[in-house]
Every structure is written in structure tokens, then in C-alpha cells.
PDB file of N, CA and C in Angstrom:
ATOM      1  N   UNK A   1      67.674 202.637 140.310  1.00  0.00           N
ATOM      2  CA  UNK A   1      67.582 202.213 138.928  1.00  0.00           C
ATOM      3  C   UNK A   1      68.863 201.474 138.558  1.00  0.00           C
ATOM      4  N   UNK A   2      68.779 200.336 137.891  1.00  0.00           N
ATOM      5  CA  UNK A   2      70.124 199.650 137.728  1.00  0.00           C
ATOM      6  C   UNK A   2      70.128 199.953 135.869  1.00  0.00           C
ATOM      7  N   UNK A   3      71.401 199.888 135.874  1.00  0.00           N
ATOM      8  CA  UNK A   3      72.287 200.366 134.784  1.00  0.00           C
ATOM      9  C   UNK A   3      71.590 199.159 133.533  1.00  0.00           C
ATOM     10  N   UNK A   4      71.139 199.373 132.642  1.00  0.00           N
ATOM     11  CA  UNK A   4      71.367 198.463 131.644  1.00  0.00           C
ATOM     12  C   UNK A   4      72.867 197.629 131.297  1.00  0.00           C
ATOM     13  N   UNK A   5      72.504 196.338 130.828  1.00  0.00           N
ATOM     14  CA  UNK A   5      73.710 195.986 130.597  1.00  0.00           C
ATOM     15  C   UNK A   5      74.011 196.085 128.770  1.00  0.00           C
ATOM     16  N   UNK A   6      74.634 196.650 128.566  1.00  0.00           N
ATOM     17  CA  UNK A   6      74.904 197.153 127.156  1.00  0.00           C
ATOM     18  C   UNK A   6      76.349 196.558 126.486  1.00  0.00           C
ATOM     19  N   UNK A   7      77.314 196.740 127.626  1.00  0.00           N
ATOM     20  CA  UNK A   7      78.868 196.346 127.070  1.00  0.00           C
ATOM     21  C   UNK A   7      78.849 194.983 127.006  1.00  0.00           C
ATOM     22  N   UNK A   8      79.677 194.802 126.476  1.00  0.00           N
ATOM     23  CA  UNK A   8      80.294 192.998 126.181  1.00  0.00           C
ATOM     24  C   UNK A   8      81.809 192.582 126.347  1.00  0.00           C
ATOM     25  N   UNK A   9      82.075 191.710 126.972  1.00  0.00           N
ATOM     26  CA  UNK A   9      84.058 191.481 126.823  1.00  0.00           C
ATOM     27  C   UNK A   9      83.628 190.426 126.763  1.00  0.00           C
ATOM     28  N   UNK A  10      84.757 189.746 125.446  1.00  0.00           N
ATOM     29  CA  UNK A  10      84.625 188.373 125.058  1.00  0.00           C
ATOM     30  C   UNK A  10      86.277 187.955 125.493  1.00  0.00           C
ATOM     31  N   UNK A  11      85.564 186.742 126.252  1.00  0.00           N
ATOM     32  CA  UNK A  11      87.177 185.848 126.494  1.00  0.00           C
ATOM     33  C   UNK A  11      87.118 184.387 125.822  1.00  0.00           C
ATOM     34  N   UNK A  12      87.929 184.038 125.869  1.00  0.00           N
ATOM     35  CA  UNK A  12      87.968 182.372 125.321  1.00  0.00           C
ATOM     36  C   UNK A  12      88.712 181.402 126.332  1.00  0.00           C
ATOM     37  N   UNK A  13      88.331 180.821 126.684  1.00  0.00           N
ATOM     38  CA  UNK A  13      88.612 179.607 127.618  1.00  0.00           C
ATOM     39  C   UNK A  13      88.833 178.157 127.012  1.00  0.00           C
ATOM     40  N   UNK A  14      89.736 177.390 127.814  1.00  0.00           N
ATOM     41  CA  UNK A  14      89.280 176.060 127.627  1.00  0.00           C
ATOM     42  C   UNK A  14      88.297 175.227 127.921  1.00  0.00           C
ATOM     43  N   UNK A  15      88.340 174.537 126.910  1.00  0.00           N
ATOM     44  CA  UNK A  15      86.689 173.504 127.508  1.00  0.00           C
ATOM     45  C   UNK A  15      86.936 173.143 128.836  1.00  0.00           C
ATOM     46  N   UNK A  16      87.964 172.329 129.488  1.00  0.00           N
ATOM     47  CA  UNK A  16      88.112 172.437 130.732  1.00  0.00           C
ATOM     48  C   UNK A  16      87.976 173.727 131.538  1.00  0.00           C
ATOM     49  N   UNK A  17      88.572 174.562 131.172  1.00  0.00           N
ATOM     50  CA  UNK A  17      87.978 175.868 132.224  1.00  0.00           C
ATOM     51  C   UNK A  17      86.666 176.417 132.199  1.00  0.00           C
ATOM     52  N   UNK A  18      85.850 175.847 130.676  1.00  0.00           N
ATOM     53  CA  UNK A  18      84.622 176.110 130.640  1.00  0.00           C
ATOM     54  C   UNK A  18      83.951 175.580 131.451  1.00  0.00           C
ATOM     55  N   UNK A  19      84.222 173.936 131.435  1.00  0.00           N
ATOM     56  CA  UNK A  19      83.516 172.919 132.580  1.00  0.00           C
ATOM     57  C   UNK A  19      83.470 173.396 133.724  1.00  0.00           C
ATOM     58  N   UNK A  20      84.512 173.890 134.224  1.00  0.00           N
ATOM     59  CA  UNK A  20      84.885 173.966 135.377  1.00  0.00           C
ATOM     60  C   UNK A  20      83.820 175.722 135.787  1.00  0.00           C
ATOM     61  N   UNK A  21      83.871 176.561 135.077  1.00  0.00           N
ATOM     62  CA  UNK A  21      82.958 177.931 135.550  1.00  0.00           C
ATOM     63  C   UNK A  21      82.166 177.223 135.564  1.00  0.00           C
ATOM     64  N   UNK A  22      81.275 176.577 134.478  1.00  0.00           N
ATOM     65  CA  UNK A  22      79.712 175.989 134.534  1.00  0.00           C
ATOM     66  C   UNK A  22      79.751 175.451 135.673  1.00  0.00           C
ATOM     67  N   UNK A  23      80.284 174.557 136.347  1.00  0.00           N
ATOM     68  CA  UNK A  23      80.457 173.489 137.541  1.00  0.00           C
ATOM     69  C   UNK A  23      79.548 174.621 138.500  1.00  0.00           C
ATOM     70  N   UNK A  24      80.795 175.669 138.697  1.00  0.00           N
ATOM     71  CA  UNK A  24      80.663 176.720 140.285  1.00  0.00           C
ATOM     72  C   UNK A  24      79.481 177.671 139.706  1.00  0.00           C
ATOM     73  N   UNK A  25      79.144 177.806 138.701  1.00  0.00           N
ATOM     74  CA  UNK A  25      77.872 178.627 138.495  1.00  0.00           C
ATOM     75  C   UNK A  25      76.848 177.952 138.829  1.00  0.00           C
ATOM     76  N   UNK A  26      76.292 177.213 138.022  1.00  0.00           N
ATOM     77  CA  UNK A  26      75.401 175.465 138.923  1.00  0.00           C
ATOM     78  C   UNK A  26      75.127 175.378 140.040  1.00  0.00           C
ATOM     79  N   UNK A  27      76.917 175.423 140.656  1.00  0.00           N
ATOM     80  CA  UNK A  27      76.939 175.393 142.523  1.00  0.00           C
ATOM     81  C   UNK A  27      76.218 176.601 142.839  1.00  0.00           C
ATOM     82  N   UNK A  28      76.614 177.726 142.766  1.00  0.00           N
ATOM     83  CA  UNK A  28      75.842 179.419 143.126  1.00  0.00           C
ATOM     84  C   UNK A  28      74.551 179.183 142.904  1.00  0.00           C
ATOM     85  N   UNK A  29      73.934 178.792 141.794  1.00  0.00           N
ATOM     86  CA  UNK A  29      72.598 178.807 141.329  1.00  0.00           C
ATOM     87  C   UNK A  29      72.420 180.349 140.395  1.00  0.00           C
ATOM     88  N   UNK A  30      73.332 180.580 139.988  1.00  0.00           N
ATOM     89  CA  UNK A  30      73.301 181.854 139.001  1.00  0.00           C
ATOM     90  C   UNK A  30      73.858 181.244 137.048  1.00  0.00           C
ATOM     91  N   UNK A  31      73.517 182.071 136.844  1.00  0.00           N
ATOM     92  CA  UNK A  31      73.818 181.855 135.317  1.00  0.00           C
ATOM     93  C   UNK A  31      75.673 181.857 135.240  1.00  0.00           C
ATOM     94  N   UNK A  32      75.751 181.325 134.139  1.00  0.00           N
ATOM     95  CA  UNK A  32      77.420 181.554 133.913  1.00  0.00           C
ATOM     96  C   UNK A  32      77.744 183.393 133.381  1.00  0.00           C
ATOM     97  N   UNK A  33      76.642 183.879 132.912  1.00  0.00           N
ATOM     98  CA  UNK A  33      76.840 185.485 132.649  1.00  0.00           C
ATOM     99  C   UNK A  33      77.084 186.003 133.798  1.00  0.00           C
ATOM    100  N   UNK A  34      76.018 186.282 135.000  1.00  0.00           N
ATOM    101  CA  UNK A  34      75.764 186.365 136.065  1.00  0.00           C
ATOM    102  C   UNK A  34      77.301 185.882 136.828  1.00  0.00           C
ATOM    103  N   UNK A  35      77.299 184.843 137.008  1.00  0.00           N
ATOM    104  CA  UNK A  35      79.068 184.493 137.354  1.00  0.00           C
ATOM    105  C   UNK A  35      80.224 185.198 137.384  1.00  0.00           C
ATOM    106  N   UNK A  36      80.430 185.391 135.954  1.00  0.00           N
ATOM    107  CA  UNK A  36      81.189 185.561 135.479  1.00  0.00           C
ATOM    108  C   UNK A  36      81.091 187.168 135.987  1.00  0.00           C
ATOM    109  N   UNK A  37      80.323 188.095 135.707  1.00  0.00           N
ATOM    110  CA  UNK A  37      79.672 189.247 135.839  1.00  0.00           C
ATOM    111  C   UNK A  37      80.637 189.108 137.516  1.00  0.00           C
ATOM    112  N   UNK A  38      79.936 188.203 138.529  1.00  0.00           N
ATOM    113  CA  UNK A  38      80.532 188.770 140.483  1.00  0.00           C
ATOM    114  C   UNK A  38      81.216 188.510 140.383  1.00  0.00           C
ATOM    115  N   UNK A  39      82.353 186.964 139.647  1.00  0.00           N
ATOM    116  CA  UNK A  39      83.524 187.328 139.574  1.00  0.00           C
ATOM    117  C   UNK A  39      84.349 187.963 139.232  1.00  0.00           C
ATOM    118  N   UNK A  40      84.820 188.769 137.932  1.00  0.00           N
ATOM    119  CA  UNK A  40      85.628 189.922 137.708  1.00  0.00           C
ATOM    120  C   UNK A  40      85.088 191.040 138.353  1.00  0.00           C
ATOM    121  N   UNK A  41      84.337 191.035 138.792  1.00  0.00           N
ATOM    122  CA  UNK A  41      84.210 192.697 139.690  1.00  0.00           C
ATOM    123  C   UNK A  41      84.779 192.582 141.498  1.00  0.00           C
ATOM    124  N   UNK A  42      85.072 191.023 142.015  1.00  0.00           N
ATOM    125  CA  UNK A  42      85.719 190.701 143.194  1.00  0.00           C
ATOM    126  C   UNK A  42      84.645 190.803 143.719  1.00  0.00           C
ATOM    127  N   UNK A  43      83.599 189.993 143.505  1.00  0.00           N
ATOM    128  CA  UNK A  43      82.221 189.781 144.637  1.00  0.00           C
ATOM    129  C   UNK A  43      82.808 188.083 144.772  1.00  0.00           C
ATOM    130  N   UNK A  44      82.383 188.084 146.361  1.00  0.00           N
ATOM    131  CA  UNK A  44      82.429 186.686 146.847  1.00  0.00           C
ATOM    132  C   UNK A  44      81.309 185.929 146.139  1.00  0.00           C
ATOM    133  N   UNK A  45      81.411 184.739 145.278  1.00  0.00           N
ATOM    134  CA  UNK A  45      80.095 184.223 144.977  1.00  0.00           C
ATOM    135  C   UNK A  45      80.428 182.342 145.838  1.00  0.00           C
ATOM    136  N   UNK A  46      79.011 182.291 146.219  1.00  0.00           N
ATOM    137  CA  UNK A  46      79.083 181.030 147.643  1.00  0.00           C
ATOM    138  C   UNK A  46      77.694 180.422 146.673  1.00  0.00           C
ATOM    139  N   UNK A  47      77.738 178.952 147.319  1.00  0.00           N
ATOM    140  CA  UNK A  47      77.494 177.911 146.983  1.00  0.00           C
ATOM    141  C   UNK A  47      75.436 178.418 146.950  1.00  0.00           C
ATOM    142  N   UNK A  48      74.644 177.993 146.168  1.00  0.00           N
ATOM    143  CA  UNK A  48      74.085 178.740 146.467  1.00  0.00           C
ATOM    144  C   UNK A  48      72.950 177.640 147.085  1.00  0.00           C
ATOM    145  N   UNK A  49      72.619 178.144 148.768  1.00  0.00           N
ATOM    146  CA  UNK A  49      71.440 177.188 149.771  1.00  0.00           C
ATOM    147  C   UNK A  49      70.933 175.676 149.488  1.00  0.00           C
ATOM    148  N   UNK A  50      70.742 175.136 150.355  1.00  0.00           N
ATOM    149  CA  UNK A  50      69.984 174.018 149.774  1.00  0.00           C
ATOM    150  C   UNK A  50      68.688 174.554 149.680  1.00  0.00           C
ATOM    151  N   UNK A  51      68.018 173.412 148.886  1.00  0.00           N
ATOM    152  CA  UNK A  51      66.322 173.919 148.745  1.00  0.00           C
ATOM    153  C   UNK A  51      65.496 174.247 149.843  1.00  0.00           C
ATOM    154  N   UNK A  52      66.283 173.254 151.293  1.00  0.00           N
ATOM    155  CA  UNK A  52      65.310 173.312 152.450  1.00  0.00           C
ATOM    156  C   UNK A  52      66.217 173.975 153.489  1.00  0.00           C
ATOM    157  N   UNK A  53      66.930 175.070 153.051  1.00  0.00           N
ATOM    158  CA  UNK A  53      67.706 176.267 153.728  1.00  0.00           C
ATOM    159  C   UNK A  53      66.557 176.923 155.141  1.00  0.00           C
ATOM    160  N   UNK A  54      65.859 177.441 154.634  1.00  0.00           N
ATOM    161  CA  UNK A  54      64.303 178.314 155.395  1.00  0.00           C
ATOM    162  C   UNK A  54      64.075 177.260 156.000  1.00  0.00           C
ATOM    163  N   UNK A  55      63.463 175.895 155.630  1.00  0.00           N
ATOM    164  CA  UNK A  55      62.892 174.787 157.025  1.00  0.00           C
ATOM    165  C   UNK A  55      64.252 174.605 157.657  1.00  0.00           C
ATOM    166  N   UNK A  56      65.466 174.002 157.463  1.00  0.00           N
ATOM    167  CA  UNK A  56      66.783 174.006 158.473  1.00  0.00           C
ATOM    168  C   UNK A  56      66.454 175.196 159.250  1.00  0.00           C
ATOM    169  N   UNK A  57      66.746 176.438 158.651  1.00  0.00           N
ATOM    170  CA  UNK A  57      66.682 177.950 159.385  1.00  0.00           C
ATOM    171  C   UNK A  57      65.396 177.422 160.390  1.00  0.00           C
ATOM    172  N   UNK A  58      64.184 177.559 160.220  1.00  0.00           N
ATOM    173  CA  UNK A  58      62.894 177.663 161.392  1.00  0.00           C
ATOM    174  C   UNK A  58      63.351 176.049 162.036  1.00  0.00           C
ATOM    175  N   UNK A  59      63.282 174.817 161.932  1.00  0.00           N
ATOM    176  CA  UNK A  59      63.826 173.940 163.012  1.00  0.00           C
ATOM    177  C   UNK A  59      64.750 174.368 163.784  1.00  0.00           C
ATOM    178  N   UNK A  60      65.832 175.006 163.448  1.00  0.00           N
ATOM    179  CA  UNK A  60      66.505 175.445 164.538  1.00  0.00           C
ATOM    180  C   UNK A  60      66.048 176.594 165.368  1.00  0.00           C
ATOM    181  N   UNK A  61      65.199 177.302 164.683  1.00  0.00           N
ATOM    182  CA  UNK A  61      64.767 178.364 165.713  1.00  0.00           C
ATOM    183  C   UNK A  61      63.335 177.674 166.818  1.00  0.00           C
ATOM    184  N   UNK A  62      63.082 176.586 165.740  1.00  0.00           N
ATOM    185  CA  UNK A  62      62.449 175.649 167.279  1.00  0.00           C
ATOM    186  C   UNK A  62      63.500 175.342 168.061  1.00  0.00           C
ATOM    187  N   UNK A  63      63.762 174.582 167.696  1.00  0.00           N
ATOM    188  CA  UNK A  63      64.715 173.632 168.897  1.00  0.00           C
ATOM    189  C   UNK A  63      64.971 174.953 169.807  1.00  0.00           C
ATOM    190  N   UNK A  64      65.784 175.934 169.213  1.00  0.00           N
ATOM    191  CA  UNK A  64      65.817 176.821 170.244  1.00  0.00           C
ATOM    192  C   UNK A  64      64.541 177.496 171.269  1.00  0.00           C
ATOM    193  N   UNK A  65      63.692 177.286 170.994  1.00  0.00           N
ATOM    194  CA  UNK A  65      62.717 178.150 171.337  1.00  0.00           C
ATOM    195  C   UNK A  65      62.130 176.891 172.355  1.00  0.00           C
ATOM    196  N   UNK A  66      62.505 175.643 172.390  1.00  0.00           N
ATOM    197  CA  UNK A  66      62.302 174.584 172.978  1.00  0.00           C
ATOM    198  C   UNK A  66      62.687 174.969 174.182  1.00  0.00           C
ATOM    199  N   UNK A  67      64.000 174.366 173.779  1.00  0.00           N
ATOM    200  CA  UNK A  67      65.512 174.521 174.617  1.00  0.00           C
ATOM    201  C   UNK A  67      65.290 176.131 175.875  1.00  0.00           C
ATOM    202  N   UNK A  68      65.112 177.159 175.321  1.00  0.00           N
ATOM    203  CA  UNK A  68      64.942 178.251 176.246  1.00  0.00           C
ATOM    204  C   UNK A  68      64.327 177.841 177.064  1.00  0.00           C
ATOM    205  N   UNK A  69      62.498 176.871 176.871  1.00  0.00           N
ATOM    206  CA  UNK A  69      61.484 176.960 177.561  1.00  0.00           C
ATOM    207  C   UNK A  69      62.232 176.028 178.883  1.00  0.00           C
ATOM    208  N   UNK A  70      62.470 174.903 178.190  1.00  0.00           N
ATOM    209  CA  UNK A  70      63.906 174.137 179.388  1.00  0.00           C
ATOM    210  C   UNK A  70      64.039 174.187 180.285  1.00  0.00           C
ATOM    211  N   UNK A  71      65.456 175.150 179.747  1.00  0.00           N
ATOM    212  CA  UNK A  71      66.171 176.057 180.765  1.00  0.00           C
ATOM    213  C   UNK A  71      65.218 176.545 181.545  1.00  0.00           C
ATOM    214  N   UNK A  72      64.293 178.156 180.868  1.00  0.00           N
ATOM    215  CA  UNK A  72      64.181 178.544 182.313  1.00  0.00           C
ATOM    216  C   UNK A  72      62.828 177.774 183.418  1.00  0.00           C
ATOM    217  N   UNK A  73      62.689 176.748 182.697  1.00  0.00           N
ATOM    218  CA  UNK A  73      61.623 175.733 183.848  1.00  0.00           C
ATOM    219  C   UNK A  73      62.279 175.344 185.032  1.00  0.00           C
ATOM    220  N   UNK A  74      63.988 174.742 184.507  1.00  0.00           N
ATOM    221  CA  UNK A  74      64.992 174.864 185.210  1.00  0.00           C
ATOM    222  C   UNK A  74      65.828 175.347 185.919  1.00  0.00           C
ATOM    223  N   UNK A  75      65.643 176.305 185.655  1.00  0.00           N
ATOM    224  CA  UNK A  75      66.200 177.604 186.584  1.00  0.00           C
ATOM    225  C   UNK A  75      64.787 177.873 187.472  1.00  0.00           C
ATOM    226  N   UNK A  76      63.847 178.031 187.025  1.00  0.00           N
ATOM    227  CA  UNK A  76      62.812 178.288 187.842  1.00  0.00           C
ATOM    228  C   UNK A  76      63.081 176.962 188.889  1.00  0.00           C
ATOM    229  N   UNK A  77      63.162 175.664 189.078  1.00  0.00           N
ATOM    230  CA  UNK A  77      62.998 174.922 189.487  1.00  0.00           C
ATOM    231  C   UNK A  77      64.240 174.866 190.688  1.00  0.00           C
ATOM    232  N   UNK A  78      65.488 175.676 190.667  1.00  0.00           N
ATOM    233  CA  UNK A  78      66.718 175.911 191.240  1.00  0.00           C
ATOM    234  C   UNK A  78      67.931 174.979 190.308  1.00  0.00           C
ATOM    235  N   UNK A  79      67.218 174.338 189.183  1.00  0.00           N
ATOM    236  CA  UNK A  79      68.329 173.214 188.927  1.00  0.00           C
ATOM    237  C   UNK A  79      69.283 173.681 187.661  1.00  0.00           C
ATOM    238  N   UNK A  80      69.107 174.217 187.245  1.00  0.00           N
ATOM    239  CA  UNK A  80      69.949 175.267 186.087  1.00  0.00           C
ATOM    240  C   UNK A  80      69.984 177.154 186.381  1.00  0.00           C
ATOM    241  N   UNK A  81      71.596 176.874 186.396  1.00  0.00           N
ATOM    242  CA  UNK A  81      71.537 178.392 186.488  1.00  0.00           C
ATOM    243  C   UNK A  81      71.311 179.227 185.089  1.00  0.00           C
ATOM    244  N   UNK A  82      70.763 180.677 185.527  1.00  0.00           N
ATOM    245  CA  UNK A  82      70.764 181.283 184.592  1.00  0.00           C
ATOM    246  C   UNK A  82      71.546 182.043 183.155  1.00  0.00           C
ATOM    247  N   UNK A  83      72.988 181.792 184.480  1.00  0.00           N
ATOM    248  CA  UNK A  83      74.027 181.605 182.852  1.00  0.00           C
ATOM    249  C   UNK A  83      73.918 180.147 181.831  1.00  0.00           C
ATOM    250  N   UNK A  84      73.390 179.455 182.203  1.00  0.00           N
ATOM    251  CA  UNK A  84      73.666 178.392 181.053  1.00  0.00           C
ATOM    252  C   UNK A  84      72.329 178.231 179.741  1.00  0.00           C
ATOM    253  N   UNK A  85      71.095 179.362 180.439  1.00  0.00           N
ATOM    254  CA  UNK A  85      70.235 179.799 179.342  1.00  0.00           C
ATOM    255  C   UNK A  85      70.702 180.385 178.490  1.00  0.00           C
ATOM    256  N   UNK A  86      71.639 181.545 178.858  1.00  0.00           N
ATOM    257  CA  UNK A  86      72.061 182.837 178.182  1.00  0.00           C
ATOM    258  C   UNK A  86      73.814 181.725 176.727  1.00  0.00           C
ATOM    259  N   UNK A  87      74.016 180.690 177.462  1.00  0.00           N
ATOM    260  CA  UNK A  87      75.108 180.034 176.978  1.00  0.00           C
ATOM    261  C   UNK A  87      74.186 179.369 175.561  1.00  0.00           C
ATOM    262  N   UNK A  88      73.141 178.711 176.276  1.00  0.00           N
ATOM    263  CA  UNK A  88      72.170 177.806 174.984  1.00  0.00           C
ATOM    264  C   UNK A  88      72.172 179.027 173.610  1.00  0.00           C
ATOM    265  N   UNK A  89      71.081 179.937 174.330  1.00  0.00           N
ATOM    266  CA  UNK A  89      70.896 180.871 173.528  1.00  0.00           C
ATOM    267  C   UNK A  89      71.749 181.310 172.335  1.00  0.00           C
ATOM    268  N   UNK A  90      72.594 181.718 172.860  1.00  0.00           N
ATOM    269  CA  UNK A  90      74.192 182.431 172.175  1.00  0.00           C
ATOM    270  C   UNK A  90      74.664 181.084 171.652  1.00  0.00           C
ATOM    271  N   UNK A  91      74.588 179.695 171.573  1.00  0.00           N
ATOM    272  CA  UNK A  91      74.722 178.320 170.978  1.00  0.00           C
ATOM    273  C   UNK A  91      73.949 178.554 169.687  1.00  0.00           C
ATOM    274  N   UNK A  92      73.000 178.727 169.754  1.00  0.00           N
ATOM    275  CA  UNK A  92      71.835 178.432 168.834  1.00  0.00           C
ATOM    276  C   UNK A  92      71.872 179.722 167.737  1.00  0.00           C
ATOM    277  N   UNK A  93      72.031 181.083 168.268  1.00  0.00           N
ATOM    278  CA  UNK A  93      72.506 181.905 167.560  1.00  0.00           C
ATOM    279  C   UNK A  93      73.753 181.942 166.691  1.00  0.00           C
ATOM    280  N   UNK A  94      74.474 181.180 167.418  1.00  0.00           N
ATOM    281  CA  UNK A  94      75.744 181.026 166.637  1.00  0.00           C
ATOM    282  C   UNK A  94      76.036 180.556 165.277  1.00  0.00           C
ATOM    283  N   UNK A  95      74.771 179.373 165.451  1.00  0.00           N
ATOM    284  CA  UNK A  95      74.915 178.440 164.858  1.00  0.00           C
ATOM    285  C   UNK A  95      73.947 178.700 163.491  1.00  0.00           C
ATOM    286  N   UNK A  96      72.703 179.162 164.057  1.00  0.00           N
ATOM    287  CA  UNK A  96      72.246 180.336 162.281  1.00  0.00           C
ATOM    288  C   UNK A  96      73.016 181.326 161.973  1.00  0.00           C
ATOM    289  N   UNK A  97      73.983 181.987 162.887  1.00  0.00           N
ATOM    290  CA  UNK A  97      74.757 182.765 161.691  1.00  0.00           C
ATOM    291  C   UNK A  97      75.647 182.019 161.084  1.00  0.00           C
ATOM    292  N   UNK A  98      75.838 180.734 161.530  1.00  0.00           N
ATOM    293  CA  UNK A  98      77.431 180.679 160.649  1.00  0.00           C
ATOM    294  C   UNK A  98      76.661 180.229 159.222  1.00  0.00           C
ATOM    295  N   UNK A  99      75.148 179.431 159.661  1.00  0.00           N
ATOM    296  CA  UNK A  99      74.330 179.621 158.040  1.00  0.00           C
ATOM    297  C   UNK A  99      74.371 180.031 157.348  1.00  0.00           C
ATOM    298  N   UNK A 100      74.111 181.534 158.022  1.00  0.00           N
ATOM    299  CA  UNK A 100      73.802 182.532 156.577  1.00  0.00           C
ATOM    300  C   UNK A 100      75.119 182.955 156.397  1.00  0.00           C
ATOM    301  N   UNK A 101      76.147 182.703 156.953  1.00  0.00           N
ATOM    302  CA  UNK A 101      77.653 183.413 156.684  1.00  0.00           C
ATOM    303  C   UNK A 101      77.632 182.153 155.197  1.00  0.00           C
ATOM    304  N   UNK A 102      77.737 181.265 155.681  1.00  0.00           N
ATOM    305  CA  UNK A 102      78.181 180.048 154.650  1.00  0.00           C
ATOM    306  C   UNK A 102      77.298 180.323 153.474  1.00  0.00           C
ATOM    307  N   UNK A 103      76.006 180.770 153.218  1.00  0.00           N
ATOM    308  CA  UNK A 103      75.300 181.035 152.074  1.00  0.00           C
ATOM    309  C   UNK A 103      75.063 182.207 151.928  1.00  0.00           C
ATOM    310  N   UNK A 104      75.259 183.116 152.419  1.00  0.00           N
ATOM    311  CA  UNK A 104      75.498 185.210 152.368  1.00  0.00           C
ATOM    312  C   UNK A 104      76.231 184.897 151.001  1.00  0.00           C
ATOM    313  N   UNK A 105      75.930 185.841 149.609  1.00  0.00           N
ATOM    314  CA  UNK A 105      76.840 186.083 149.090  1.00  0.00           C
ATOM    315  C   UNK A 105      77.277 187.716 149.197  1.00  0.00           C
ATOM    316  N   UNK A 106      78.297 187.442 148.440  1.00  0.00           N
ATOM    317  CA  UNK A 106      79.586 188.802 149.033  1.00  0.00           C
ATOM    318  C   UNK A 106      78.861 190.532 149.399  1.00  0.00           C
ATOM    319  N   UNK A 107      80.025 190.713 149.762  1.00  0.00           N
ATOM    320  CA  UNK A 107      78.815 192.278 150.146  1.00  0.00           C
ATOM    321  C   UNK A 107      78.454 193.262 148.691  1.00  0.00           C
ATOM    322  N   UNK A 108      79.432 192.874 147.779  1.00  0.00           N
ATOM    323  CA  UNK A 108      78.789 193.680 146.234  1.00  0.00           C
ATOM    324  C   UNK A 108      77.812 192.955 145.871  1.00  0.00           C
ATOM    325  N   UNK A 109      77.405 191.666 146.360  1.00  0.00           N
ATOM    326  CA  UNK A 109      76.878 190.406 145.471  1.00  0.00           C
ATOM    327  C   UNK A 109      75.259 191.458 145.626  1.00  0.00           C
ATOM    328  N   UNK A 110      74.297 191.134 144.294  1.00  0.00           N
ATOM    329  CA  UNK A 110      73.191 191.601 144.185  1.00  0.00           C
ATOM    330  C   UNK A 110      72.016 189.997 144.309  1.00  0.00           C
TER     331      UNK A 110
END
């Protein structure tokens, strides 16, 4: 069950510092309440996905799923060894996590 939100703290900013939260809230894709809310509590807040985040994510899990078939045709064939499947692999993995690292928000983030 999550807590109602009931309290209020009022700050005052400059219009420039206003611009500037609105800017990175926009970027997140969260409200400026919401914002404001993960930032003073020390949640990482990150840029938030492009729209076609999920199709990037599944093309690469083709290509990979390509790429494996490849390899081991290649290795079956004597012409690629089997460490350089296990190298692709761990390539391709690498490379969706650093995704979701780059659009993960923080570990308090809800």
C-alpha cells in the first residue's frame, strides 16, 4: 500500500532554475512534482527511453539470435571456434545491459 501524499514543502526558484527542472523533468518523462519528489529523496532520475526503446531492445536480440545461428554453423563447419560464439554472445549481452543501465532509473526510483 503506498502512503498517500498529504504533506507539502514549498520552495521558490528562479525562472531560470524553473526552466531548467522543467527541461530534466520533460527529459525523465515524469511530472515536475514527481521530479522534484526522486530528487530530494537522492533517487537517480535518467533520461527517460526513447519511444522505440522495446523495438531497439528485440532487434538486437535478433541480430543476436542471428549471429549465434552463424557462429555455431561455423564452428560446426571447423571454421570458427567455439570461444568466439561464447565472445559474440557476451558482445550482445553487454550491449542490452548498458541499455537498460542508461534508462534504469535509480534503485529508490518507483
Amino acid at each position: 500500500m503506498t502512503d498517500k501524499k498529504t504533506l507539502r514543502i514549498y520552495i521558490r526558484v528562479t525562472s531560470d532554475e524553473y526552466e531548467s527542472i522543467k527541461k530534466n523533468a520533460d527529459k525523465s518523462g515524469l511530472s515536475i512534482s514527481e521530479y522534484a519528489r526522486r530528487s530530494l529523496v537522492g533517487d537517480k532520475v535518467v533520461a527517460a527511453p526513447p519511444a522505440d526503446f522495446g523495438e531497439l531492445i528485440r532487434e538486437i536480440k535478433r541480430i543476436g539470435s542471428n549471429l549465434n545461428q552463424v557462429v555455431r554453423k561455423l564452428n560446426a563447419l571447423g571454421i570458427a571456434h567455439p570461444l568466439e560464439l561464447e565472445r559474440c554472445a557476451a558482445n550482445i549481452t553487454e550491449v542490452i545491459e548498458m541499455l537498460y543501465q542508461t534508462f534504469r532509473p535509480g534503485k529508490g526510483a518507483k
